[in-house]
Protein backbone atom coordinates (compact mmCIF):
# COMPACT_ATOMS: atom_id res chain seq x y z
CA UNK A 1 -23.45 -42.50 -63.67
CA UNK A 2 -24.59 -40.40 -61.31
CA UNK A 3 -25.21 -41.38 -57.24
CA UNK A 4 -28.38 -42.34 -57.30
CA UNK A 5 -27.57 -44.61 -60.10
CA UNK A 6 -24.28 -45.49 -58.32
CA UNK A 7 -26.66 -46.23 -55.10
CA UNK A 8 -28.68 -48.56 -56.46
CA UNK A 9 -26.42 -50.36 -58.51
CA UNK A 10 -24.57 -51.15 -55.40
CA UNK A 11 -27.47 -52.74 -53.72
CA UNK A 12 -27.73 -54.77 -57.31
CA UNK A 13 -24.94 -55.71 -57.06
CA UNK A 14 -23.87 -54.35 -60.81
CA UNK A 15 -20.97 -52.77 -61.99
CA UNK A 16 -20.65 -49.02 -60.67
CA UNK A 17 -18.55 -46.24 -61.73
CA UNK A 18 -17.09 -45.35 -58.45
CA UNK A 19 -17.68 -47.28 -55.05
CA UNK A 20 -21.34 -45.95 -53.20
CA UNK A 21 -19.80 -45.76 -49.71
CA UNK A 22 -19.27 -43.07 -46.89
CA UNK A 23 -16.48 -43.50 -44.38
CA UNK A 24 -18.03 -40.38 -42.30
CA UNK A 25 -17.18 -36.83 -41.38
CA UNK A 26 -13.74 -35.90 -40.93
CA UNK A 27 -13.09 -34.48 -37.35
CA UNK A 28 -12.46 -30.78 -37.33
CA UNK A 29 -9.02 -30.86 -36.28
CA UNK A 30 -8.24 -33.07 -39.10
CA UNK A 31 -9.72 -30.56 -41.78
CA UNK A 32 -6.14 -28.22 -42.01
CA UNK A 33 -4.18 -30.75 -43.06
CA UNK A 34 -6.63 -32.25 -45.34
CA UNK A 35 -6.90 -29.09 -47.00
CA UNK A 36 -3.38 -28.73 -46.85
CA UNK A 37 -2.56 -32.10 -48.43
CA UNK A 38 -5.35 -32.25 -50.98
CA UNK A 39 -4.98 -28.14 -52.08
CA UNK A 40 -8.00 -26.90 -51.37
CA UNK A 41 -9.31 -24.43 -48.79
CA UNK A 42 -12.55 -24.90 -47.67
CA UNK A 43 -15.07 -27.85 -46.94
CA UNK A 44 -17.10 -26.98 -49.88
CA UNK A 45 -13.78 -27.94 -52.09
CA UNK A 46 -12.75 -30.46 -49.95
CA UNK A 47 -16.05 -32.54 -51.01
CA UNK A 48 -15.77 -32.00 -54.39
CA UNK A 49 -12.16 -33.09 -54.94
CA UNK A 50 -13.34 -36.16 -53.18
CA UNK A 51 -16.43 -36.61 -55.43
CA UNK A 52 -18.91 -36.63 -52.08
CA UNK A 53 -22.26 -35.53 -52.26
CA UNK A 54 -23.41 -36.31 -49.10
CA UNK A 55 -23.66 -33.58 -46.57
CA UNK A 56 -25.21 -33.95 -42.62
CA UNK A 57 -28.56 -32.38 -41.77
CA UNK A 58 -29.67 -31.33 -37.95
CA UNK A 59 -32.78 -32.38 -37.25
CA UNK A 60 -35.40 -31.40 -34.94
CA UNK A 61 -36.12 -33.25 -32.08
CA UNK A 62 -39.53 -31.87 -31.78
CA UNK A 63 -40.62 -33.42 -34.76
């Protein structure tokens, strides 16, 4: 299943492989001894031992 598929069964309601959530981006401060605890040493690894795809995007104000 992939996370679209995960997405949208959530909002069915149905059976998904993994839960569809987001619990936010981990402060800075916090990201040493997440690395440090988890064994990995960047963001980049960080999200994929945790299985997140979701990553922030500035936008422009001006828009």
């Amino acid at each position: 299943m992939n996370y679209i598929e995960c997405f949208y069964a959530t909002l069915e309601r149905r059976r998904a492989d993994r839960p569809a959530s987001w619990l936010g981006i981990p402060d800075p401060e916090a990201l040493p001894s997440l690395f440090s605890y988890l064994g990995v040493s960047d963001v980049k690894e960080l999200k994929k031992r945790l299985d997140d795809d979701i990553y922030p995007v500035a936008g422009d104000s001006k828009l």
